[in-house]
C-alpha atoms as a PDB file:
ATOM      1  CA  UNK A   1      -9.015 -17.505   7.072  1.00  0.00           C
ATOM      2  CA  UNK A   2      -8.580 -17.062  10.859  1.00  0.00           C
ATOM      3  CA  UNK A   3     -11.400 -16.582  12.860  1.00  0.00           C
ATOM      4  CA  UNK A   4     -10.611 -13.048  13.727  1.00  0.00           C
ATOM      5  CA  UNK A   5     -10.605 -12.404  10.165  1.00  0.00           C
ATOM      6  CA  UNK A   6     -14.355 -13.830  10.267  1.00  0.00           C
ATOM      7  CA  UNK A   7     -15.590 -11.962  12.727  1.00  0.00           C
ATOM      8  CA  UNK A   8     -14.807  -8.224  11.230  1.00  0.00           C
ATOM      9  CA  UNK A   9     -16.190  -9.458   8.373  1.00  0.00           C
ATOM     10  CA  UNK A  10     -19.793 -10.371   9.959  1.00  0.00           C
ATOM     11  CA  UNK A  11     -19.449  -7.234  11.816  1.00  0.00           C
ATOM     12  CA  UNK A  12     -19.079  -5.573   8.691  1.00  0.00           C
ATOM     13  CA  UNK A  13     -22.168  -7.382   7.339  1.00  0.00           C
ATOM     14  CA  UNK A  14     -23.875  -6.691  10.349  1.00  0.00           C
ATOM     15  CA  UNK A  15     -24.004  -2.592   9.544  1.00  0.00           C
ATOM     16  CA  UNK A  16     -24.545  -3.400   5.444  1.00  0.00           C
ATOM     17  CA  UNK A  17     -25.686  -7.139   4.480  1.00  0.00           C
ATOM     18  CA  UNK A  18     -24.261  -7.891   1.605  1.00  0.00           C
ATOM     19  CA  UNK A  19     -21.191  -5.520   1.458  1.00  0.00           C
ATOM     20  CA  UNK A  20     -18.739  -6.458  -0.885  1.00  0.00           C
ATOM     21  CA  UNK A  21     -15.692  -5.098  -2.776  1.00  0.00           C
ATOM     22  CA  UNK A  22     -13.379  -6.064  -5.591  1.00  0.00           C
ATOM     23  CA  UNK A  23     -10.521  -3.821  -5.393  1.00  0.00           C
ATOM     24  CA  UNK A  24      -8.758  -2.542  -2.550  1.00  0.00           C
ATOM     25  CA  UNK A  25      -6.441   0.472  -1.257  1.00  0.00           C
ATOM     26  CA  UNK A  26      -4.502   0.600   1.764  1.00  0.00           C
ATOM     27  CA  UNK A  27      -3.386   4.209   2.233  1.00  0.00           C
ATOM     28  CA  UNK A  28      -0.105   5.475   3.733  1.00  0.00           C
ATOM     29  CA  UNK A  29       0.765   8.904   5.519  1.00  0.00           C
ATOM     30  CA  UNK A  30      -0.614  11.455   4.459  1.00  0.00           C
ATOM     31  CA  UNK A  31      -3.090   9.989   1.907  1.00  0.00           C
ATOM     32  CA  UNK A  32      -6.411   9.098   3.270  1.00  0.00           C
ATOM     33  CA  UNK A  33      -8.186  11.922   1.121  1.00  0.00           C
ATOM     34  CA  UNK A  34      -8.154   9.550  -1.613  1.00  0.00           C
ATOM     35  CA  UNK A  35     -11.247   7.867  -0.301  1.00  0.00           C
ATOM     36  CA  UNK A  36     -13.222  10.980  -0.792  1.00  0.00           C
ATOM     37  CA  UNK A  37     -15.857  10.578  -3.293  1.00  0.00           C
ATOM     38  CA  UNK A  38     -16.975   7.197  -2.752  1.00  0.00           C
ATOM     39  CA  UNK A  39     -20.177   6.386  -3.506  1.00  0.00           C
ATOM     40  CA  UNK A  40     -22.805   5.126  -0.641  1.00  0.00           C
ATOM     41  CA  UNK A  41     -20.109   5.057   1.894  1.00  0.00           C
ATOM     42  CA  UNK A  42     -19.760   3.030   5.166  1.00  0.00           C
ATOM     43  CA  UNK A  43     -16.931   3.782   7.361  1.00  0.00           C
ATOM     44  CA  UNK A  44     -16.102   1.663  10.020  1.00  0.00           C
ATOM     45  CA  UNK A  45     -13.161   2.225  12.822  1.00  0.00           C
ATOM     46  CA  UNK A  46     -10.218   0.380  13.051  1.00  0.00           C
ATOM     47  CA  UNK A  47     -11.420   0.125  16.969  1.00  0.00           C
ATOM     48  CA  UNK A  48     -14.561  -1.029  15.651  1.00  0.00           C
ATOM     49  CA  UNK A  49     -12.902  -4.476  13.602  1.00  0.00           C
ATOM     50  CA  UNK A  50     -11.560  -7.562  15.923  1.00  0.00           C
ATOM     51  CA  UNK A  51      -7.512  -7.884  14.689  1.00  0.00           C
ATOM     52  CA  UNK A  52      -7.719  -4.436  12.409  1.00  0.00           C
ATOM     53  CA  UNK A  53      -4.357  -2.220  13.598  1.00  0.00           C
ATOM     54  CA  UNK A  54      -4.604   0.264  16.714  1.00  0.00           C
ATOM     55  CA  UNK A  55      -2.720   3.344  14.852  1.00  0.00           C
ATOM     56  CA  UNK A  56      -0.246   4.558  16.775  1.00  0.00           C
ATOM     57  CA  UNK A  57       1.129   7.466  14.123  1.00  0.00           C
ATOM     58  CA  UNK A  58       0.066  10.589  12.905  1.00  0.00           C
ATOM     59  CA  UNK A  59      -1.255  11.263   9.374  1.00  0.00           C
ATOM     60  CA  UNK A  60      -3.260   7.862   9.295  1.00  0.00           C
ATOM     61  CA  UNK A  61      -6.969   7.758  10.326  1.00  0.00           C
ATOM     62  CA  UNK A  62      -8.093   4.682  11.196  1.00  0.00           C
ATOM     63  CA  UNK A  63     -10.973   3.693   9.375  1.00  0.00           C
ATOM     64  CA  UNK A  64     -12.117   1.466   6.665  1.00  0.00           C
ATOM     65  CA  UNK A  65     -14.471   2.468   3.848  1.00  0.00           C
ATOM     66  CA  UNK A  66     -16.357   0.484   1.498  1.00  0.00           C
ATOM     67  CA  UNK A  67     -18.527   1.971  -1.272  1.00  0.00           C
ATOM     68  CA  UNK A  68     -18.113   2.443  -4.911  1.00  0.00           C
ATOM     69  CA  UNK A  69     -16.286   4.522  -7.256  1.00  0.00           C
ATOM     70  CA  UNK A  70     -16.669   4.668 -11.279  1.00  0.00           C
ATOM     71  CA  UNK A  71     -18.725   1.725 -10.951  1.00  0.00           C
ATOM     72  CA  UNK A  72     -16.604  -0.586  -9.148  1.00  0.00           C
ATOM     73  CA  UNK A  73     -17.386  -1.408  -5.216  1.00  0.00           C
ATOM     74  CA  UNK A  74     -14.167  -0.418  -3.479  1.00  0.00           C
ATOM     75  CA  UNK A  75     -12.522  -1.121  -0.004  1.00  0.00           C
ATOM     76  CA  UNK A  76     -10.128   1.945   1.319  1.00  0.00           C
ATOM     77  CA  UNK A  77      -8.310   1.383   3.780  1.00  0.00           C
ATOM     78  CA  UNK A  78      -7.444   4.815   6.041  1.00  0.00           C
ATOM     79  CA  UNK A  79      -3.672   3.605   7.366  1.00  0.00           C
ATOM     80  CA  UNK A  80      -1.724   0.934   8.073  1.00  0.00           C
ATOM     81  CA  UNK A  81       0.213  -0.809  10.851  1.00  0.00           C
ATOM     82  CA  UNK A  82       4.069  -0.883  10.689  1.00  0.00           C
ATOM     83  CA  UNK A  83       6.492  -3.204  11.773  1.00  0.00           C
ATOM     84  CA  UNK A  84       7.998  -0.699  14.118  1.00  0.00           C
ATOM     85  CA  UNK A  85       4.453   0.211  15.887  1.00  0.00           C
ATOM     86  CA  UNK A  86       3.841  -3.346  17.076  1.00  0.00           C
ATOM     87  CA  UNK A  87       7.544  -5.389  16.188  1.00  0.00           C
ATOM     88  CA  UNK A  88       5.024  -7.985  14.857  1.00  0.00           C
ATOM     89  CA  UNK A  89       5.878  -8.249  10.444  1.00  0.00           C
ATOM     90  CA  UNK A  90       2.354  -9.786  10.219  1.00  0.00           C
ATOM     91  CA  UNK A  91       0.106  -6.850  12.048  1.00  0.00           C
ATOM     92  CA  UNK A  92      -1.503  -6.573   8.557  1.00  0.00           C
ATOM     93  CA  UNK A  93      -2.913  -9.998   8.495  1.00  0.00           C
ATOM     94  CA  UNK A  94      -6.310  -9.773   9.814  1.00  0.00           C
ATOM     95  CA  UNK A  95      -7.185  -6.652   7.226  1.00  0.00           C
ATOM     96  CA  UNK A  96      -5.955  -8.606   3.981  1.00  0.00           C
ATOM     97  CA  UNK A  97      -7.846 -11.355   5.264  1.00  0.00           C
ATOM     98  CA  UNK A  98     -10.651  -9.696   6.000  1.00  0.00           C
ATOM     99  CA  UNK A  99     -10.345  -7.502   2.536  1.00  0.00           C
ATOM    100  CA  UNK A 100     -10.427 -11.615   0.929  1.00  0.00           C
ATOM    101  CA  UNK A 101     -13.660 -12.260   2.526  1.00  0.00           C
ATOM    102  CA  UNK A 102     -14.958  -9.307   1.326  1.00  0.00           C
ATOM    103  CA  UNK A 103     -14.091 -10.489  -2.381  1.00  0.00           C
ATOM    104  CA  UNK A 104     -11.381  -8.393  -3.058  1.00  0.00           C
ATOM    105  CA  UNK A 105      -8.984  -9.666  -5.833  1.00  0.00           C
ATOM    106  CA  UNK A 106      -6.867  -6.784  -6.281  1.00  0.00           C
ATOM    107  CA  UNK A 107      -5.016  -4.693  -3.541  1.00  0.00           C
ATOM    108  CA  UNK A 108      -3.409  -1.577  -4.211  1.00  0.00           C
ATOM    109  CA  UNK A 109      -1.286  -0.084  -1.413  1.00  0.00           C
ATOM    110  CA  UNK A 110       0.185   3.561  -1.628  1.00  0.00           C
ATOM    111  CA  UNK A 111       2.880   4.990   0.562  1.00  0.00           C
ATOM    112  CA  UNK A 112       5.004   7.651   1.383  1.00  0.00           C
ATOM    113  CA  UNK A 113       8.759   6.669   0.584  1.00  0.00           C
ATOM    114  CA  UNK A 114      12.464   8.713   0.025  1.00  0.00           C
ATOM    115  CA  UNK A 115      14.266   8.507  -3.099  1.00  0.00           C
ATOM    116  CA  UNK A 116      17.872   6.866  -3.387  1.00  0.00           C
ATOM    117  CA  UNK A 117      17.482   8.116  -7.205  1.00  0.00           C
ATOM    118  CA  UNK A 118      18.359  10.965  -8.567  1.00  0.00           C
ATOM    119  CA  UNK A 119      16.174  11.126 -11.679  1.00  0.00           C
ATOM    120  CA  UNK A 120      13.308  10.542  -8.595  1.00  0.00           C
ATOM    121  CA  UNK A 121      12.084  13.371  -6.967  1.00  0.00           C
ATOM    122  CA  UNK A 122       9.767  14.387  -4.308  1.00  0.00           C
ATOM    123  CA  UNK A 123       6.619  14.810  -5.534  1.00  0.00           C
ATOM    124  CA  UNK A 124       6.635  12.361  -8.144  1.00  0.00           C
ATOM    125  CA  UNK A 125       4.826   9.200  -8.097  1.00  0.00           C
ATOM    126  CA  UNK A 126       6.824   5.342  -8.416  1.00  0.00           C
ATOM    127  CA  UNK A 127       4.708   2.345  -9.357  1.00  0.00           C
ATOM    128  CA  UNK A 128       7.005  -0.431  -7.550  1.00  0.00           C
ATOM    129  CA  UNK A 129       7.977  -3.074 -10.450  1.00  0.00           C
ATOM    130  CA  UNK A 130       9.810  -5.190  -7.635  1.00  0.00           C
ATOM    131  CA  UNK A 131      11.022  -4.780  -3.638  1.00  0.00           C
ATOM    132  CA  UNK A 132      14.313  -5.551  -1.593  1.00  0.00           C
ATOM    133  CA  UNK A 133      13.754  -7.096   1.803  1.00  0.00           C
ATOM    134  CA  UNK A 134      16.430  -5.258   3.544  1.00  0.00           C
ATOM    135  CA  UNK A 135      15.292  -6.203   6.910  1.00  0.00           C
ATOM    136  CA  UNK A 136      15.656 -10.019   6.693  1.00  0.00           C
ATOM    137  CA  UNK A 137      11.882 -10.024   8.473  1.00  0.00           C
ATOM    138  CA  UNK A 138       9.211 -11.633   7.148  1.00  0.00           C
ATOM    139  CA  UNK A 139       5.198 -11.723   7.788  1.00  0.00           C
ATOM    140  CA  UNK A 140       5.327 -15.833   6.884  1.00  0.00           C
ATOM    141  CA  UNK A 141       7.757 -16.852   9.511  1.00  0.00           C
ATOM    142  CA  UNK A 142       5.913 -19.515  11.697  1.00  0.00           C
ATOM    143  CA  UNK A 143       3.083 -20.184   9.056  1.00  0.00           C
ATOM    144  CA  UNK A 144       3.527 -23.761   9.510  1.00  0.00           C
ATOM    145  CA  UNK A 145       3.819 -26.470   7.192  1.00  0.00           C
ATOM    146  CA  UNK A 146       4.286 -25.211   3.960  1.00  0.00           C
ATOM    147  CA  UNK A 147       1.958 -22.489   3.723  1.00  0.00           C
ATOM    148  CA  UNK A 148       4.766 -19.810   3.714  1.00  0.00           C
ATOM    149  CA  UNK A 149       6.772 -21.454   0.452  1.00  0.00           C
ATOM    150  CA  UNK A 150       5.017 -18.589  -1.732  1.00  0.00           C
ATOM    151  CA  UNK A 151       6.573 -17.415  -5.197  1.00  0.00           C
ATOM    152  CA  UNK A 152       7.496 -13.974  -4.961  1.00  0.00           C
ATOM    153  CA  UNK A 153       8.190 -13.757  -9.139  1.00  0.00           C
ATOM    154  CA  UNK A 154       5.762 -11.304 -10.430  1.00  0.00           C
ATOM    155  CA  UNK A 155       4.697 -10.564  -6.587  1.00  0.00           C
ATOM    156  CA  UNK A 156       3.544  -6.787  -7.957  1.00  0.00           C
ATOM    157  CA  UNK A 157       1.247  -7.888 -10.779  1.00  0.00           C
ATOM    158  CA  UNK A 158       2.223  -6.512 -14.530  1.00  0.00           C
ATOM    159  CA  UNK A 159      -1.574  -6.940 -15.681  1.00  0.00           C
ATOM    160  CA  UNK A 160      -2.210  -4.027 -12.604  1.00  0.00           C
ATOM    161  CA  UNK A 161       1.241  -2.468 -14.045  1.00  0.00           C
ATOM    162  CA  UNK A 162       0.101  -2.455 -17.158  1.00  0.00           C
ATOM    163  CA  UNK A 163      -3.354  -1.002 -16.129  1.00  0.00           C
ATOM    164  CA  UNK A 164      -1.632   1.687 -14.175  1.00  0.00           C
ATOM    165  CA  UNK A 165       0.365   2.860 -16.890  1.00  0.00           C
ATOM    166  CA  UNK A 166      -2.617   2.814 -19.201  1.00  0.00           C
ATOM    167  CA  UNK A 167      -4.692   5.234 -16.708  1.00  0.00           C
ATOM    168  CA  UNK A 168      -1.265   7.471 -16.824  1.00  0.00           C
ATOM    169  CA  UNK A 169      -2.727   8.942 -20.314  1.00  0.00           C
ATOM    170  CA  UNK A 170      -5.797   9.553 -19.512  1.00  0.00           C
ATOM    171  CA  UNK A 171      -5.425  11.257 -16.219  1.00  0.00           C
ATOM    172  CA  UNK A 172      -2.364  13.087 -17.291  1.00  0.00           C
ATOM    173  CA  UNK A 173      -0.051  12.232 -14.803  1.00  0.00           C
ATOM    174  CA  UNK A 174       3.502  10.945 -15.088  1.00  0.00           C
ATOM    175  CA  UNK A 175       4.656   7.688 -13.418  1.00  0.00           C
ATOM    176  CA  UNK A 176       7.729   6.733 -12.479  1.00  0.00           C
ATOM    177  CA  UNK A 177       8.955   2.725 -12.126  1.00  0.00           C
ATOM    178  CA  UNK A 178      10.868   1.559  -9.495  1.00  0.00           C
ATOM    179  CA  UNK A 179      12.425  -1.219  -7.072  1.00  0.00           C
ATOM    180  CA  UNK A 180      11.099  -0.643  -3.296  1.00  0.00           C
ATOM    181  CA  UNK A 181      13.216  -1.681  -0.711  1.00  0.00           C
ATOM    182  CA  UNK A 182      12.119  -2.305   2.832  1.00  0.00           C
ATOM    183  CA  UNK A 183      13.351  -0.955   6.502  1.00  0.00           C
ATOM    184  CA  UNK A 184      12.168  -1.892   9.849  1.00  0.00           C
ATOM    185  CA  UNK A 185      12.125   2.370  11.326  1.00  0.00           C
ATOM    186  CA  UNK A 186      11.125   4.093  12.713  1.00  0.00           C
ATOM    187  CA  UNK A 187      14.352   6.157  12.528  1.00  0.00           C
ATOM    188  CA  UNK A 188      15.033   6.973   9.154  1.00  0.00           C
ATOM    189  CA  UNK A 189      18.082   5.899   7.261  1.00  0.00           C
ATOM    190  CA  UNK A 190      21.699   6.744   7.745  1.00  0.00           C
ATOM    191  CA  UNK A 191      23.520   8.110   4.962  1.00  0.00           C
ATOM    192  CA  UNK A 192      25.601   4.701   5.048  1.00  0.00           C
ATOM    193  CA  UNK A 193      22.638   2.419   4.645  1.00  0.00           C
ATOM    194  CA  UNK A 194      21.105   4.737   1.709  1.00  0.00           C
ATOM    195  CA  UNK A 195      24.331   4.504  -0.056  1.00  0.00           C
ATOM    196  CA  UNK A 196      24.019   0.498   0.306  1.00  0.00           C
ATOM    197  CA  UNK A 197      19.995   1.150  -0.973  1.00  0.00           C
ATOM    198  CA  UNK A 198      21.598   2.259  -3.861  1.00  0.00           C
ATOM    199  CA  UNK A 199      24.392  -0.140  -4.340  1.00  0.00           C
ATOM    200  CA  UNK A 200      21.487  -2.922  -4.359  1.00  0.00           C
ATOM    201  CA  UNK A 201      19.592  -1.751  -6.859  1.00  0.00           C
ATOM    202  CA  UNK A 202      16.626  -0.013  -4.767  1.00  0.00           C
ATOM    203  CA  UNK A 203      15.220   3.808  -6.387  1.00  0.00           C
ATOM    204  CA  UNK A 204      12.932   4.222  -3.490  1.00  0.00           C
ATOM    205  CA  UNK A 205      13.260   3.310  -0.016  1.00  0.00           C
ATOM    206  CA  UNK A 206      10.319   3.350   3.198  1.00  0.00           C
ATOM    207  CA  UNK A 207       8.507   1.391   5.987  1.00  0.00           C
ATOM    208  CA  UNK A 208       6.081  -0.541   4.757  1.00  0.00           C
ATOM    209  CA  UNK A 209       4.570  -2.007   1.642  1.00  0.00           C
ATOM    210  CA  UNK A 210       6.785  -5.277   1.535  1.00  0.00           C
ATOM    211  CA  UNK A 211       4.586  -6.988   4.707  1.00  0.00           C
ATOM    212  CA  UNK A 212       1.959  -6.169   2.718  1.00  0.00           C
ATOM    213  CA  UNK A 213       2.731  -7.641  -0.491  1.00  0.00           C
ATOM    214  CA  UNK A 214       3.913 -11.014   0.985  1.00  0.00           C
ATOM    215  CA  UNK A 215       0.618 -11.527   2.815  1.00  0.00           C
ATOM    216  CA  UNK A 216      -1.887 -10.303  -0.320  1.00  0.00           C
ATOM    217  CA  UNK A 217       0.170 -13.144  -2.366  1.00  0.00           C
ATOM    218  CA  UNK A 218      -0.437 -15.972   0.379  1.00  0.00           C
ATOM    219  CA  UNK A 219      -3.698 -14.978   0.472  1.00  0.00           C
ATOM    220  CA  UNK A 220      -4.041 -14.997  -3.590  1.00  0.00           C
ATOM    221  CA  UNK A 221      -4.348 -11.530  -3.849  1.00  0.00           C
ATOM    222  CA  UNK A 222      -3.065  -9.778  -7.346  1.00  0.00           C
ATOM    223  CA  UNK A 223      -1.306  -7.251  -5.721  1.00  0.00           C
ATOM    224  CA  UNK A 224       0.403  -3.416  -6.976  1.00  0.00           C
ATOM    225  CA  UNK A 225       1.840  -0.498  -5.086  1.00  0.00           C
ATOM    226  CA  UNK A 226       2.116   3.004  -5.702  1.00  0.00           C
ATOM    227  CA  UNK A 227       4.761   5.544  -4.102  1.00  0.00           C
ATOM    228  CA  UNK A 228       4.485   8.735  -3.369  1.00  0.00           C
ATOM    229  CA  UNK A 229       7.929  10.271  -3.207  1.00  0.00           C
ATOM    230  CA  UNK A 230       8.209  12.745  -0.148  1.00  0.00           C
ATOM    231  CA  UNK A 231      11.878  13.023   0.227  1.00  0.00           C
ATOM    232  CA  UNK A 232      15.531  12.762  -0.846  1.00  0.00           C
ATOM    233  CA  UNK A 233      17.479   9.971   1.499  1.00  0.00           C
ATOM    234  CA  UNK A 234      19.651  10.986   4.198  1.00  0.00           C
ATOM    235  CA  UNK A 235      22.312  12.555   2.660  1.00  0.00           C
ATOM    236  CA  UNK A 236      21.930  12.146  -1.017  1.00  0.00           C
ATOM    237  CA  UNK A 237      20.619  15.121  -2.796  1.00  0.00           C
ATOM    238  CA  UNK A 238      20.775  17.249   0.436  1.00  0.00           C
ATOM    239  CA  UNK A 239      17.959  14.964   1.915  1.00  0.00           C
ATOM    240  CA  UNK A 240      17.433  15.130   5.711  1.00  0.00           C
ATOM    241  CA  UNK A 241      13.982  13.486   5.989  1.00  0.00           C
ATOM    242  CA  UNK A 242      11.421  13.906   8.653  1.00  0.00           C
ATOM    243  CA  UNK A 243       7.979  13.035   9.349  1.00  0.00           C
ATOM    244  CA  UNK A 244       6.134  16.184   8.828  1.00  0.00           C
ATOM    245  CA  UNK A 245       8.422  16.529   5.849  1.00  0.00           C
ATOM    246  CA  UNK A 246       6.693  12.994   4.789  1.00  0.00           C
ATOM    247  CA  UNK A 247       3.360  14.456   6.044  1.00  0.00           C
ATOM    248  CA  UNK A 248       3.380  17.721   3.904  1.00  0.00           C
ATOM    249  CA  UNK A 249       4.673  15.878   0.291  1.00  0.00           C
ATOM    250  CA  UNK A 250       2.628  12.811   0.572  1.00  0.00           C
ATOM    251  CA  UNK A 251      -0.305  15.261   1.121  1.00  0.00           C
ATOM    252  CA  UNK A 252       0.356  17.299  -2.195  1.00  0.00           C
ATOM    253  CA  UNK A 253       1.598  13.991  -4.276  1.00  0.00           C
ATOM    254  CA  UNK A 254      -1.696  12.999  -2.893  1.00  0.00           C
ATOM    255  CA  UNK A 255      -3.612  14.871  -5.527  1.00  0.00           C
ATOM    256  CA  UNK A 256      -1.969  13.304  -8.437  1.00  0.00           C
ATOM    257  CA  UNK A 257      -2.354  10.130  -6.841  1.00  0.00           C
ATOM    258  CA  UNK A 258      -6.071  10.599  -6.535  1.00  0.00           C
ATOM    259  CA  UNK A 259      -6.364  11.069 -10.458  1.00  0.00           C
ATOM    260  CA  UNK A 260      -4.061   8.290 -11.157  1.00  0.00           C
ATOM    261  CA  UNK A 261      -6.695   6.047  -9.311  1.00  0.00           C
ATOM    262  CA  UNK A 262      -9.705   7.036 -10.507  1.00  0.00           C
ATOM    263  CA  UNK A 263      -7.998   6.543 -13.992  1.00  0.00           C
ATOM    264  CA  UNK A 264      -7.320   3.027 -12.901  1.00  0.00           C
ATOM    265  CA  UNK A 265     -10.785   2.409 -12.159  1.00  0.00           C
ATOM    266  CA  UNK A 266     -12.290   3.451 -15.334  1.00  0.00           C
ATOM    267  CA  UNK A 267     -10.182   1.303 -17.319  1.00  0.00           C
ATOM    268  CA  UNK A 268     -10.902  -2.286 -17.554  1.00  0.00           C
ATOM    269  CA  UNK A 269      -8.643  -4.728 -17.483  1.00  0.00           C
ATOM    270  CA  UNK A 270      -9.502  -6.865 -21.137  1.00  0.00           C
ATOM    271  CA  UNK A 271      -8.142  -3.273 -22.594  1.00  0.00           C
ATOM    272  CA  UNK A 272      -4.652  -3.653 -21.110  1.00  0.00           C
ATOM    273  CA  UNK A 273      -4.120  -7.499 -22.268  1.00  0.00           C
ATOM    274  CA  UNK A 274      -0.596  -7.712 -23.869  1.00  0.00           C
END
């Protein structure tokens, strides 16, 4: 771990000795009220944690929040950097390796994304069975020796799929699957490039997630995202996306996505083994 990484974490200990956390959710636009109703909270700034992201966009809040939740001690994480913020593929480092030291084994990360499928609409949620990296970036580029030769097969974990789907019954809500695929933004898409999106196989498309992934698997991490569809592409469907268009769906998807979760939690694991 870097030594950045080490020192939010004894900062963290510093306010609660002994804080831990096994699972972990990084939240995207629009979706930090899922941390609400945690359990013997402590909330920390971003400003507050050496190498944690200065947020630069709206609908993110900054914070990190450890506590538990249906019995299992939790990490949320209020926003995310992106790669167009900062240029820099790896401004998520630090936090996953600061979410490691904490103990966390499992990171969840939820976004807002656009759908390039028609049977996909806003609203609906997409657990992410697999991701395009359309961009050609990657957060492992000058790793070094041969630390960033990292299998990518099973990157989003079927275990946590499998666990997800399983909390789908008994918090009544309906899942989609999907492939992610990954742009740089901050501009949204043209028509042209969604059309490719499709072409290649991608259902939902956004700015973020994919960083995120490669990191939590360097880092051992089981890893699993969740979508929250806010919008039809540029031009397919009618879709003309904008940010407070993002803002406004991710916000009501946000609800389902709140149940979803707490499902998750309540299940354990042994009860999802194939």
């Amino acid at each position: 771990m870097s030594e950045v990484a080490e020192q939010a974490y004894d900062i963290i200990q510093a306010r609660r000795a002994g804080a831990s956390a096994s699972v972990a959710f990084v939240l995207g636009s629009g979706l930090g009220n899922m941390a609400e109703g945690v359990e013997n909270p402590l909330s920390i700034p971003y400003a507050d944690l050496p190498g944690f992201p200065a947020l630069t966009v709206s609908g993110h809040d900054g914070q990190l929040t450890l506590g538990q939740q249906d019995g299992v001690d939790v990490a949320y994480m209020l926003g995310r950097s992106h790669y167009y913020e900062h240029g820099d593929p790896r401004a998520m480092e630090t936090p996953l390796e600061t979410l490691a030291l904490l103990g966390v084994q499992i990171v969840v990360l939820t976004a807002a994304a656009g759908s390039v499928n028609a049977d996909i609409y806003p609203g609906n949620l997409v657990l992410v069975t697999d991701h395009i990296n359309f961009n050609g970036l990657n957060p492992l580029i000058g790793a070094g020796g041969d630390g960033g030769f990292i299998s990518l097969v099973e990157a989003y974990d079927p275990r946590l799929q499998r666990r997800f789907k399983s909390a789908t019954l008994s918090s009544g809500v309906n899942i989609r699957e999907g492939v992610y695929m990954w742009f740089s933004g901050p501009s949204f898409e043209t028509p042209a490039e969604i059309k490719v999106a499709k072409m290649l196989g991608a259902d939902v498309i956004g700015m973020s997630v994919v960083p995120e992934v490669i990191l939590a698997r360097r880092l051992g991490l089981r890893a699993s995202a969740i979508i929250v569809v806010s919008n039809f592409g540029a031009g397919f469907m009618g879709g003309n996306p904008s940010h407070s268009e993002t803002r406004k769906n991710a916000a009501q998807g946000a609800i389902m996505l709140k149940r979803l979760i707490r499902g998750f939690l309540r299940i354990k694991e042994s009860e999802t083994q194939a």
